[in-house]
PDB file of N, CA and C in Angstrom:
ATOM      1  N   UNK A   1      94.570 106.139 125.359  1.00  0.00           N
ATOM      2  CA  UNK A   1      94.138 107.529 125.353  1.00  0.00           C
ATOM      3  C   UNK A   1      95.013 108.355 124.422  1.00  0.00           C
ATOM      4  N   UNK A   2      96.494 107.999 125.097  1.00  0.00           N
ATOM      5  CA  UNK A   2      97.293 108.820 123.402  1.00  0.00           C
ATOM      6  C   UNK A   2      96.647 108.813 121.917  1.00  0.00           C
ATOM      7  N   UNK A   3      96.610 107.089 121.467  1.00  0.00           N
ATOM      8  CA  UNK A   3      96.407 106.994 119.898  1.00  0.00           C
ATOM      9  C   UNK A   3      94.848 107.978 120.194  1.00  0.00           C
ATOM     10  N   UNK A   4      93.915 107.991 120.868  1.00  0.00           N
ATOM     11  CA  UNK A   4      92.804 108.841 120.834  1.00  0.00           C
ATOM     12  C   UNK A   4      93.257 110.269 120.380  1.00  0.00           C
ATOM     13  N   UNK A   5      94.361 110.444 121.118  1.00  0.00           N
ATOM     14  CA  UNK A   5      94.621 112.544 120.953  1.00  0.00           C
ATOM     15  C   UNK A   5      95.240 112.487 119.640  1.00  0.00           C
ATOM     16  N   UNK A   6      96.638 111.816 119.643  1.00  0.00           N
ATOM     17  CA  UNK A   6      97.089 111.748 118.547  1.00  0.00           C
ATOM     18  C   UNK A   6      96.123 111.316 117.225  1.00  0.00           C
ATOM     19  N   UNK A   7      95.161 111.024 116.774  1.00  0.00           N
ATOM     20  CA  UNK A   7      93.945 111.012 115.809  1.00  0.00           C
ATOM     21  C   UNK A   7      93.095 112.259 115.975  1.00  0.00           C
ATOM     22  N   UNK A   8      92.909 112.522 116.730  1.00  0.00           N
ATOM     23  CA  UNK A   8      92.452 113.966 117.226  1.00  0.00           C
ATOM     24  C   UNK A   8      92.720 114.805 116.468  1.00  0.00           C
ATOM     25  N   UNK A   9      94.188 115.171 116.818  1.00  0.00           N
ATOM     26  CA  UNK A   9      94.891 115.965 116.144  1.00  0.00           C
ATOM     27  C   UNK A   9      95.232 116.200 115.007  1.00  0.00           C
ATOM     28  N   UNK A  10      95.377 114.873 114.133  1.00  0.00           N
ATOM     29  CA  UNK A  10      95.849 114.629 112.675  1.00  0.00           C
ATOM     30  C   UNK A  10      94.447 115.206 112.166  1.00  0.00           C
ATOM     31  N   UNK A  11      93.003 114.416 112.841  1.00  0.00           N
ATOM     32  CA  UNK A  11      92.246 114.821 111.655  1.00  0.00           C
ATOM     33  C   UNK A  11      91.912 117.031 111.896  1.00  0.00           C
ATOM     34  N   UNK A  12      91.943 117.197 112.840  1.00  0.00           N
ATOM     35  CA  UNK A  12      92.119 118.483 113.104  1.00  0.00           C
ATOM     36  C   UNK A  12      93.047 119.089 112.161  1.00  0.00           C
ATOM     37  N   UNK A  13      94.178 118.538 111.906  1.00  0.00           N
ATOM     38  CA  UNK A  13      95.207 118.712 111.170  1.00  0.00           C
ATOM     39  C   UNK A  13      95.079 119.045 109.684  1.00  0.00           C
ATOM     40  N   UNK A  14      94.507 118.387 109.519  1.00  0.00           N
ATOM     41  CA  UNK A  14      93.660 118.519 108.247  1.00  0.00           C
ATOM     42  C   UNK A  14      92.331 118.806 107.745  1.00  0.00           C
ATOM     43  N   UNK A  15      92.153 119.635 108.592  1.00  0.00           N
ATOM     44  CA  UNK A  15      91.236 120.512 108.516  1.00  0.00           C
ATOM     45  C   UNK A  15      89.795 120.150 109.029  1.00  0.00           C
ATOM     46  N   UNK A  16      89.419 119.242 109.588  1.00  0.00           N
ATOM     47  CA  UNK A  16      88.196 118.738 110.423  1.00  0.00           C
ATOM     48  C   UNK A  16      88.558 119.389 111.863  1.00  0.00           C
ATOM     49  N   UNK A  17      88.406 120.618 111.487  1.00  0.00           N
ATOM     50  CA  UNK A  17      88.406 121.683 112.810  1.00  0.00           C
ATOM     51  C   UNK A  17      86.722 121.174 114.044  1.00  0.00           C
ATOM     52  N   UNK A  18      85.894 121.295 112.844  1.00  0.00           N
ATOM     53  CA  UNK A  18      84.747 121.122 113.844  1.00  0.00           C
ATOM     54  C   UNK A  18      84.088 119.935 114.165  1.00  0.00           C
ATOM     55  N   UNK A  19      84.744 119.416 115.186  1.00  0.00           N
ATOM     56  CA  UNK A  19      85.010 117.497 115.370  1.00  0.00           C
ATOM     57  C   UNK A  19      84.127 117.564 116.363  1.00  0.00           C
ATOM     58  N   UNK A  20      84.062 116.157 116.489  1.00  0.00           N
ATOM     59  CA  UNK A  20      83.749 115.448 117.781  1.00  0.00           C
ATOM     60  C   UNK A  20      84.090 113.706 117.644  1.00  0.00           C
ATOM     61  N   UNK A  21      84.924 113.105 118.674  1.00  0.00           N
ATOM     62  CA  UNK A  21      85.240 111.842 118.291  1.00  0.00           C
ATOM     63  C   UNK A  21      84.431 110.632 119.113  1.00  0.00           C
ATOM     64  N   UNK A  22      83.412 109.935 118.488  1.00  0.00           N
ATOM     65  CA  UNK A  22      82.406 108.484 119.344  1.00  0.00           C
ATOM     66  C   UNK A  22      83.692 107.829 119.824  1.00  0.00           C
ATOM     67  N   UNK A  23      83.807 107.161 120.831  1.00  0.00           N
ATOM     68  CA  UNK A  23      84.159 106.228 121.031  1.00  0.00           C
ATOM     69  C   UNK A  23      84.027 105.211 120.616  1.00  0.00           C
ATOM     70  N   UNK A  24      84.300 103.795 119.673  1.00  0.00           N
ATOM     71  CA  UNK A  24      84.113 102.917 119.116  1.00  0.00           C
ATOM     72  C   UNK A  24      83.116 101.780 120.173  1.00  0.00           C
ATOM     73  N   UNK A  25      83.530 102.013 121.425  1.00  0.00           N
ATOM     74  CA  UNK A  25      82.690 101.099 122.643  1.00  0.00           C
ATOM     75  C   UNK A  25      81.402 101.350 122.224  1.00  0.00           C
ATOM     76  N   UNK A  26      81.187 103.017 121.904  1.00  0.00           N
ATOM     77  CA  UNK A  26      79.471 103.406 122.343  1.00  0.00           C
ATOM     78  C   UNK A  26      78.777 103.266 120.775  1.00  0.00           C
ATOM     79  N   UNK A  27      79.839 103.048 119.661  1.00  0.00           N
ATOM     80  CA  UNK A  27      78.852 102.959 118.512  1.00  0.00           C
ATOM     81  C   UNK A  27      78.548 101.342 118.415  1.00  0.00           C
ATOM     82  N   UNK A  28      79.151 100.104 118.988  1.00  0.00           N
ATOM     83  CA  UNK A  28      79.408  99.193 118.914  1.00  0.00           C
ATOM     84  C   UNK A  28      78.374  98.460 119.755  1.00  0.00           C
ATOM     85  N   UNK A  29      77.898  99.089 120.484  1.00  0.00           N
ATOM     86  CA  UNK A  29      77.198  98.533 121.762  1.00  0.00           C
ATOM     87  C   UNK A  29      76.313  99.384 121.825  1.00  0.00           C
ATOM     88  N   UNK A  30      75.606 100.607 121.313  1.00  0.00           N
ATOM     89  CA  UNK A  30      74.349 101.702 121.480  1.00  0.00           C
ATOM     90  C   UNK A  30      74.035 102.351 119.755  1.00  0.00           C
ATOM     91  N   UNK A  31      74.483 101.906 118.861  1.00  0.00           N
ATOM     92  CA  UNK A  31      74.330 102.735 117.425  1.00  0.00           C
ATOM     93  C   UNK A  31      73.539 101.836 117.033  1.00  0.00           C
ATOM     94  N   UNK A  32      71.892 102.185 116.385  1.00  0.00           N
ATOM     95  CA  UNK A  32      71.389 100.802 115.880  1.00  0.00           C
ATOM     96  C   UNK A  32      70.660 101.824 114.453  1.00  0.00           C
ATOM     97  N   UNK A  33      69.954 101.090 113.601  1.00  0.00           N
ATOM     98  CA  UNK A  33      69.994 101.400 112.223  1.00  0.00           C
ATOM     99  C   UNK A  33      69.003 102.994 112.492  1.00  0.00           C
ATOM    100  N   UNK A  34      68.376 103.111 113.447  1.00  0.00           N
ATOM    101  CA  UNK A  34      67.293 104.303 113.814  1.00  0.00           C
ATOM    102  C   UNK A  34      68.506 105.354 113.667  1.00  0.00           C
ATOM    103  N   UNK A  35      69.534 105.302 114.488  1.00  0.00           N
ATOM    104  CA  UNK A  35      70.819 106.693 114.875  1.00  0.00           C
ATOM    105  C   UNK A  35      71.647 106.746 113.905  1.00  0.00           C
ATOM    106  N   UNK A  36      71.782 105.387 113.349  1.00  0.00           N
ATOM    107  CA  UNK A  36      72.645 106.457 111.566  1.00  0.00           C
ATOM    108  C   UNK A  36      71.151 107.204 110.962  1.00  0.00           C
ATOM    109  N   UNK A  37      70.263 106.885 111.081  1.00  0.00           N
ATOM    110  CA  UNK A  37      69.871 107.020 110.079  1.00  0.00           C
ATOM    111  C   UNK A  37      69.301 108.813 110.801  1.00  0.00           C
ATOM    112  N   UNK A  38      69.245 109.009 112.027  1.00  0.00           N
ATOM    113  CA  UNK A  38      69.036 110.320 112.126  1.00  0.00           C
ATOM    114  C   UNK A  38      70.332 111.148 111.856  1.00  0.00           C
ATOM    115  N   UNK A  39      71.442 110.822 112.211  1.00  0.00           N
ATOM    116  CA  UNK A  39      72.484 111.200 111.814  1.00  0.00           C
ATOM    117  C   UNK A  39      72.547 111.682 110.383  1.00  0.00           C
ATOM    118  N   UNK A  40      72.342 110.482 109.726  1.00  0.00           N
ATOM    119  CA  UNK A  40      72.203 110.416 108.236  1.00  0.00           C
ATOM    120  C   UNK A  40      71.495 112.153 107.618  1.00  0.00           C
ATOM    121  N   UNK A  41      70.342 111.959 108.096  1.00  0.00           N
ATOM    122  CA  UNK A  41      69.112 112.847 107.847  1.00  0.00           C
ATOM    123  C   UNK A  41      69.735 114.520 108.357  1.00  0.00           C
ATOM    124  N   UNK A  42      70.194 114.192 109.309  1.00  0.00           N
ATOM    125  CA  UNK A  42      70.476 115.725 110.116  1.00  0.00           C
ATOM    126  C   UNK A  42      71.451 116.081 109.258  1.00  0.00           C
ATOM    127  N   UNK A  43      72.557 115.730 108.908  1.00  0.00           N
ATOM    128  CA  UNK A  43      73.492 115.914 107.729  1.00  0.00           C
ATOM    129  C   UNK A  43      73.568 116.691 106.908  1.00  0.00           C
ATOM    130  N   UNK A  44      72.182 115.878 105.905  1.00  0.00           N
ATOM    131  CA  UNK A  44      71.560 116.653 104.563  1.00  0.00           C
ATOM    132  C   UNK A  44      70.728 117.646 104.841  1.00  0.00           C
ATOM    133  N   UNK A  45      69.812 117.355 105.778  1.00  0.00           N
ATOM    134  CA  UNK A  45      68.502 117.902 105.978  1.00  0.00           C
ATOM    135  C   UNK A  45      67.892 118.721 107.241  1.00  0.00           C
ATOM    136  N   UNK A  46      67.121 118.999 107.647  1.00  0.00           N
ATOM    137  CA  UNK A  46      67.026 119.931 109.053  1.00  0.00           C
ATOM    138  C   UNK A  46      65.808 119.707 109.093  1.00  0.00           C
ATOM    139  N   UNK A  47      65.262 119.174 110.430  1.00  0.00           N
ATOM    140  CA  UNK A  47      63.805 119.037 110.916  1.00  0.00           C
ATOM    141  C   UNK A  47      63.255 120.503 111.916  1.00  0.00           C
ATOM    142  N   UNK A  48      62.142 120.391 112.095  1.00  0.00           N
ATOM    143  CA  UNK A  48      61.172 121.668 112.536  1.00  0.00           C
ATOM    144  C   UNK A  48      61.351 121.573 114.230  1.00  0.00           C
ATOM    145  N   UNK A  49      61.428 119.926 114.383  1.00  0.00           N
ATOM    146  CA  UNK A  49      61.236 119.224 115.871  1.00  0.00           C
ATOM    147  C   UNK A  49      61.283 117.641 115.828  1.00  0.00           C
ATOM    148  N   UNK A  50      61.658 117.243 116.793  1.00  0.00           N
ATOM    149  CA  UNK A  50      61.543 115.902 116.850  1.00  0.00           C
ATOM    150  C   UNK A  50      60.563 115.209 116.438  1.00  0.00           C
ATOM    151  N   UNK A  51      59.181 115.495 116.380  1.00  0.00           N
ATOM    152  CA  UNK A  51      58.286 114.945 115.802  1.00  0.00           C
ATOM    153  C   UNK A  51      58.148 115.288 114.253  1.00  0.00           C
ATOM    154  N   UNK A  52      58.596 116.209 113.783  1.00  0.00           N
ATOM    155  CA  UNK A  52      58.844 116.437 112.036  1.00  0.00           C
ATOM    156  C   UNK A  52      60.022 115.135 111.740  1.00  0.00           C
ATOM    157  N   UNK A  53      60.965 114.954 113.047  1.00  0.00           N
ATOM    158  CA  UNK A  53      62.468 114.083 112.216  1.00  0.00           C
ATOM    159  C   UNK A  53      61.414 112.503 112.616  1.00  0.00           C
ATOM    160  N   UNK A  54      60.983 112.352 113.115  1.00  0.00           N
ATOM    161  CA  UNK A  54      60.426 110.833 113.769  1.00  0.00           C
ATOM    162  C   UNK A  54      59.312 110.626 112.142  1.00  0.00           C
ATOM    163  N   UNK A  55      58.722 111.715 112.192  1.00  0.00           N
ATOM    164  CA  UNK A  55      57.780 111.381 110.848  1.00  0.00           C
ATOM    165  C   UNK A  55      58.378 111.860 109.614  1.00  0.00           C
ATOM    166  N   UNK A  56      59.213 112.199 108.793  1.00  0.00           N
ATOM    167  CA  UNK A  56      60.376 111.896 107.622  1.00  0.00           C
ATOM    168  C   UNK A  56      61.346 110.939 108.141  1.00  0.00           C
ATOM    169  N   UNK A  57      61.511 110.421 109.236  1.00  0.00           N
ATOM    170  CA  UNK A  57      62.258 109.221 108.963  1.00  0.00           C
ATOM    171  C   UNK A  57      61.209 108.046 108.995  1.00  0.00           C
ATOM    172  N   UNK A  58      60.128 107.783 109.466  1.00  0.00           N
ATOM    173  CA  UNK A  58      59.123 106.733 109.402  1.00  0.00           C
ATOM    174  C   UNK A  58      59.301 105.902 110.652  1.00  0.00           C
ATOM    175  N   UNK A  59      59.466 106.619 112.293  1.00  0.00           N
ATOM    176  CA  UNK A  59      60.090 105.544 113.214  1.00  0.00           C
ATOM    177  C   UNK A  59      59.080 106.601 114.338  1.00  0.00           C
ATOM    178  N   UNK A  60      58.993 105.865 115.062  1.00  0.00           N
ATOM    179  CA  UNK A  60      57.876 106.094 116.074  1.00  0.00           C
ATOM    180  C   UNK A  60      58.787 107.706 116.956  1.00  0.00           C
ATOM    181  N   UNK A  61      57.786 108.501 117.071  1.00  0.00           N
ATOM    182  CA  UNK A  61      58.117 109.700 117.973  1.00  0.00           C
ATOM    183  C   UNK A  61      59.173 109.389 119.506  1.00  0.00           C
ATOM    184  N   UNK A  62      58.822 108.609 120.241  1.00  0.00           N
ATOM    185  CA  UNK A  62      59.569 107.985 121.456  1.00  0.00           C
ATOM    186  C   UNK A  62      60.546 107.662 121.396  1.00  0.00           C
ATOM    187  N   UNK A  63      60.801 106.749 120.326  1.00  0.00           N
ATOM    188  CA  UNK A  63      62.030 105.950 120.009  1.00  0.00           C
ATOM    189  C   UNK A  63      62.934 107.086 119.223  1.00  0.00           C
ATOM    190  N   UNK A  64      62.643 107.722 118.599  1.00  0.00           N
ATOM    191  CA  UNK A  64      63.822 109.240 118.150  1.00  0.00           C
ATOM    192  C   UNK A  64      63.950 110.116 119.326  1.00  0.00           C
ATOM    193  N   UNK A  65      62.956 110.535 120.009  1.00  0.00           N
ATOM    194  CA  UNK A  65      63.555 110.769 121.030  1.00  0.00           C
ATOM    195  C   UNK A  65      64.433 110.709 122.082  1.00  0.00           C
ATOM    196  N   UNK A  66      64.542 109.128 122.368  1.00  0.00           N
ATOM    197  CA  UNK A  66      65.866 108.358 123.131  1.00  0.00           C
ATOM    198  C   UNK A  66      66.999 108.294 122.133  1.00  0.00           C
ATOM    199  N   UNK A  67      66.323 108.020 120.929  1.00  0.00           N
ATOM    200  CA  UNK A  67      67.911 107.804 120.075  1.00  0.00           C
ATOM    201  C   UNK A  67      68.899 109.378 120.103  1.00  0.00           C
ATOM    202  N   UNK A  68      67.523 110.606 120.343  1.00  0.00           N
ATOM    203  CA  UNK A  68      68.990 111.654 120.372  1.00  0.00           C
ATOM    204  C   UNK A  68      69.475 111.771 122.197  1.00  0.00           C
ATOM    205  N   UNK A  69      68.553 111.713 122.333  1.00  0.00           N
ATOM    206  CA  UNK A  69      69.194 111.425 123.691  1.00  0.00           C
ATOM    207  C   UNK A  69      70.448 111.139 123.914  1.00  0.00           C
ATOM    208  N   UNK A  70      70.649 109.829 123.544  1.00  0.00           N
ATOM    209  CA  UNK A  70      71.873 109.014 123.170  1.00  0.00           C
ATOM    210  C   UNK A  70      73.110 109.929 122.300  1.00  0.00           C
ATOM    211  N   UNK A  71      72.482 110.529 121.388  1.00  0.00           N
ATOM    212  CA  UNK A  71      73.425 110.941 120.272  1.00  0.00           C
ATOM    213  C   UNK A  71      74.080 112.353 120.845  1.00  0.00           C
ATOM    214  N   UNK A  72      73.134 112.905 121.864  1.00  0.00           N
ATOM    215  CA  UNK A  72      73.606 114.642 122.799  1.00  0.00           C
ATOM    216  C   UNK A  72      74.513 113.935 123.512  1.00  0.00           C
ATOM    217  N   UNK A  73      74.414 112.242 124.386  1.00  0.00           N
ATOM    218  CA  UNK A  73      75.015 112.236 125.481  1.00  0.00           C
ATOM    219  C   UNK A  73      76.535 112.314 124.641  1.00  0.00           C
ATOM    220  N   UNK A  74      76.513 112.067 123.436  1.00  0.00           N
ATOM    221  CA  UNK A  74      77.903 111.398 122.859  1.00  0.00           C
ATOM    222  C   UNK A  74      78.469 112.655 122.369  1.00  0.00           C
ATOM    223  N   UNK A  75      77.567 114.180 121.792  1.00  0.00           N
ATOM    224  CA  UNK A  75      77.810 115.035 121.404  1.00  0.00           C
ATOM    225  C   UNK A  75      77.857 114.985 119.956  1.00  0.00           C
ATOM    226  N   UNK A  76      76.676 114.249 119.721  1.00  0.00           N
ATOM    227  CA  UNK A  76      76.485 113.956 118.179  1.00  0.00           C
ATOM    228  C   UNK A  76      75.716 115.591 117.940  1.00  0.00           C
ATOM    229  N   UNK A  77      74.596 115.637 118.547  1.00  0.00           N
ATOM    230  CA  UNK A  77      73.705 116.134 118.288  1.00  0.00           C
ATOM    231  C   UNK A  77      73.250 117.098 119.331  1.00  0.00           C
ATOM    232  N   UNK A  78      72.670 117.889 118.771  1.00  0.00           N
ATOM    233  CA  UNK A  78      72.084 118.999 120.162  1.00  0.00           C
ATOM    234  C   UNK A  78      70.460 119.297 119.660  1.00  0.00           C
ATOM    235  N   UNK A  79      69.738 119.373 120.731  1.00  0.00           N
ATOM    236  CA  UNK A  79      68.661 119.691 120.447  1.00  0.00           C
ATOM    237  C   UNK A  79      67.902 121.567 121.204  1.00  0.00           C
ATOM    238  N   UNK A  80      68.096 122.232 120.132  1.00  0.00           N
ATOM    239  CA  UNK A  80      67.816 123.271 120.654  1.00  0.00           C
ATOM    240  C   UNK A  80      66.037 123.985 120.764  1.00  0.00           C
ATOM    241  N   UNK A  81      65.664 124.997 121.467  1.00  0.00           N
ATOM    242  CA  UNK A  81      64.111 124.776 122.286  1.00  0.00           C
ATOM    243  C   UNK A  81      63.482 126.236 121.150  1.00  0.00           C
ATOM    244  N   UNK A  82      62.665 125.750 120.627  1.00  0.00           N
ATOM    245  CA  UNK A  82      61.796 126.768 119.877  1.00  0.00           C
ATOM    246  C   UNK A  82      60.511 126.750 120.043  1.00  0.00           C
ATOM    247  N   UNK A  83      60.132 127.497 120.573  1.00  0.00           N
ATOM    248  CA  UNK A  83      58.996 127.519 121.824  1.00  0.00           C
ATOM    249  C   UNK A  83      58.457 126.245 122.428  1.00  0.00           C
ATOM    250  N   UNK A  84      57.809 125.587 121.990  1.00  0.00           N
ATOM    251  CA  UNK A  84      57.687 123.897 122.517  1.00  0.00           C
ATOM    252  C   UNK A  84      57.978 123.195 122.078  1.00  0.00           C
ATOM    253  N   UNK A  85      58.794 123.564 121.222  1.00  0.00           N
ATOM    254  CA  UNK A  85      58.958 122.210 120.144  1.00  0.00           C
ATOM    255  C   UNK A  85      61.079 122.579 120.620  1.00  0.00           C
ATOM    256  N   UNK A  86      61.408 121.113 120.571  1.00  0.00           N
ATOM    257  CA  UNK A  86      62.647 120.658 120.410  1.00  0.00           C
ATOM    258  C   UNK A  86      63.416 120.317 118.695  1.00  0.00           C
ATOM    259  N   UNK A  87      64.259 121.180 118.526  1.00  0.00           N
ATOM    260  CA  UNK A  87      64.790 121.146 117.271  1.00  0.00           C
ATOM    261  C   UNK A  87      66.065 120.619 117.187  1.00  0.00           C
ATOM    262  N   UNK A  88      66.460 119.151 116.301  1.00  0.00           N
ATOM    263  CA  UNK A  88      67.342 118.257 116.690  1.00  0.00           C
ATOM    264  C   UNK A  88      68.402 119.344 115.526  1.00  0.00           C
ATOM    265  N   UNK A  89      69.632 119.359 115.643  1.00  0.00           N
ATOM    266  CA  UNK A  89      70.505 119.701 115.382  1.00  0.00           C
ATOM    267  C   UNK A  89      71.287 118.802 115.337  1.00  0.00           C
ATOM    268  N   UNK A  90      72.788 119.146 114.190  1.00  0.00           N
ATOM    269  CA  UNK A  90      73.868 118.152 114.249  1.00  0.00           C
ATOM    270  C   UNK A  90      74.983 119.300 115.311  1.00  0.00           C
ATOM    271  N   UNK A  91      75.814 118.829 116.383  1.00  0.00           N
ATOM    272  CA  UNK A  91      76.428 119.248 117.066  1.00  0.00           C
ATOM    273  C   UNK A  91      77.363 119.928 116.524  1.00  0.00           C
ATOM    274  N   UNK A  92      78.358 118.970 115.889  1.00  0.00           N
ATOM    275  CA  UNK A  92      79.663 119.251 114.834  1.00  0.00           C
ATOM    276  C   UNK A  92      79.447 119.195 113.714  1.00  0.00           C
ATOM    277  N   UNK A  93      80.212 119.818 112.524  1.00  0.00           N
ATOM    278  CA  UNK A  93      80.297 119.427 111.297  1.00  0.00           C
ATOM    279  C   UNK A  93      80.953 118.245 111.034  1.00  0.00           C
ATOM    280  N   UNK A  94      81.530 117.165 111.661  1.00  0.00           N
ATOM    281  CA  UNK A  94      82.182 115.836 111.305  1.00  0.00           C
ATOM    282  C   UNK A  94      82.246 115.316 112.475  1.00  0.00           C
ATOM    283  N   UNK A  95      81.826 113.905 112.743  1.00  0.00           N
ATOM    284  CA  UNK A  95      82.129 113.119 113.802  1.00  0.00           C
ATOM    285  C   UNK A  95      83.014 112.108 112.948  1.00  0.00           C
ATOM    286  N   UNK A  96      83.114 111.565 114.172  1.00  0.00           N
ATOM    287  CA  UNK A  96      84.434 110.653 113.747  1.00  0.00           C
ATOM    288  C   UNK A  96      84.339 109.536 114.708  1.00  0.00           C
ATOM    289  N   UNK A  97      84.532 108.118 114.629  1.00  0.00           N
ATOM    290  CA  UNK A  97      84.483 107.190 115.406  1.00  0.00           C
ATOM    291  C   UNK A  97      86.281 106.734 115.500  1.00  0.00           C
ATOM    292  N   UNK A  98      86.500 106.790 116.694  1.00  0.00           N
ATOM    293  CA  UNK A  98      87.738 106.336 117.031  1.00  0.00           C
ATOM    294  C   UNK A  98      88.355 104.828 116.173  1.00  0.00           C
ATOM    295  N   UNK A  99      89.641 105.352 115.769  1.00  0.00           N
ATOM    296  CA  UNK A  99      89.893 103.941 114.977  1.00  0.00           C
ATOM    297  C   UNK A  99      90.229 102.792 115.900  1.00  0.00           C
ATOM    298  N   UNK A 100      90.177 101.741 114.881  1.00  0.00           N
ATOM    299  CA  UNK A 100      89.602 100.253 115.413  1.00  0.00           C
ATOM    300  C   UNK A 100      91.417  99.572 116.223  1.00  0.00           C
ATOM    301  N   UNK A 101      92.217 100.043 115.543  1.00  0.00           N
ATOM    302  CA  UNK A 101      93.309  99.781 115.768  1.00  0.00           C
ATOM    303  C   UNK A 101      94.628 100.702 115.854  1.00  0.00           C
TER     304      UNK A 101
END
């Protein structure tokens, strides 16, 4: 848990004020090519709703749906409510996956 804070801090340190750090367990065992690649997308780009990000990425509506699921539980991503439609957001400006060693 230290080396966790202490990395924390350094990259804070240097200026990745608006963090959030994956745990290496949950990208290792739950990250599959669908969640970089919304990640990826949310980054550059900004969708209308989950069904605008499911159809510019080319992956079925359901399955982006669970993948942010996944990505809010981790605090990748937030999905905020514009009248019926769900608008995927990136949470932080930099995530960061805990180092390996």
């Amino acid at each position: 848990m230290e080396r966790r804070v202490r990395s924390y801090r350094a990259l804070r340190d240097a200026g990745y004020s608006d963090l959030t750090t994956v745990r290496r367990e949950d990208v290792a065992a739950e990250f599959n090519h669908r969640q970089f690649a919304v990640v990826d997308y949310l980054r550059e780009e900004s969708a209308d709703s989950i069904r605008d990000l499911a159809r510019e990425l080319g992956f079925d509506e359901e399955d982006i749906s669970e993948d942010l699921q996944l990505l809010s539980r981790l605090e990748v991503v937030t999905c905020e409510t514009d009248g019926r439609a769900k608008v995927p957001r990136p949470k932080r400006e930099h995530v960061s996956v805990e180092p390996l060693v």
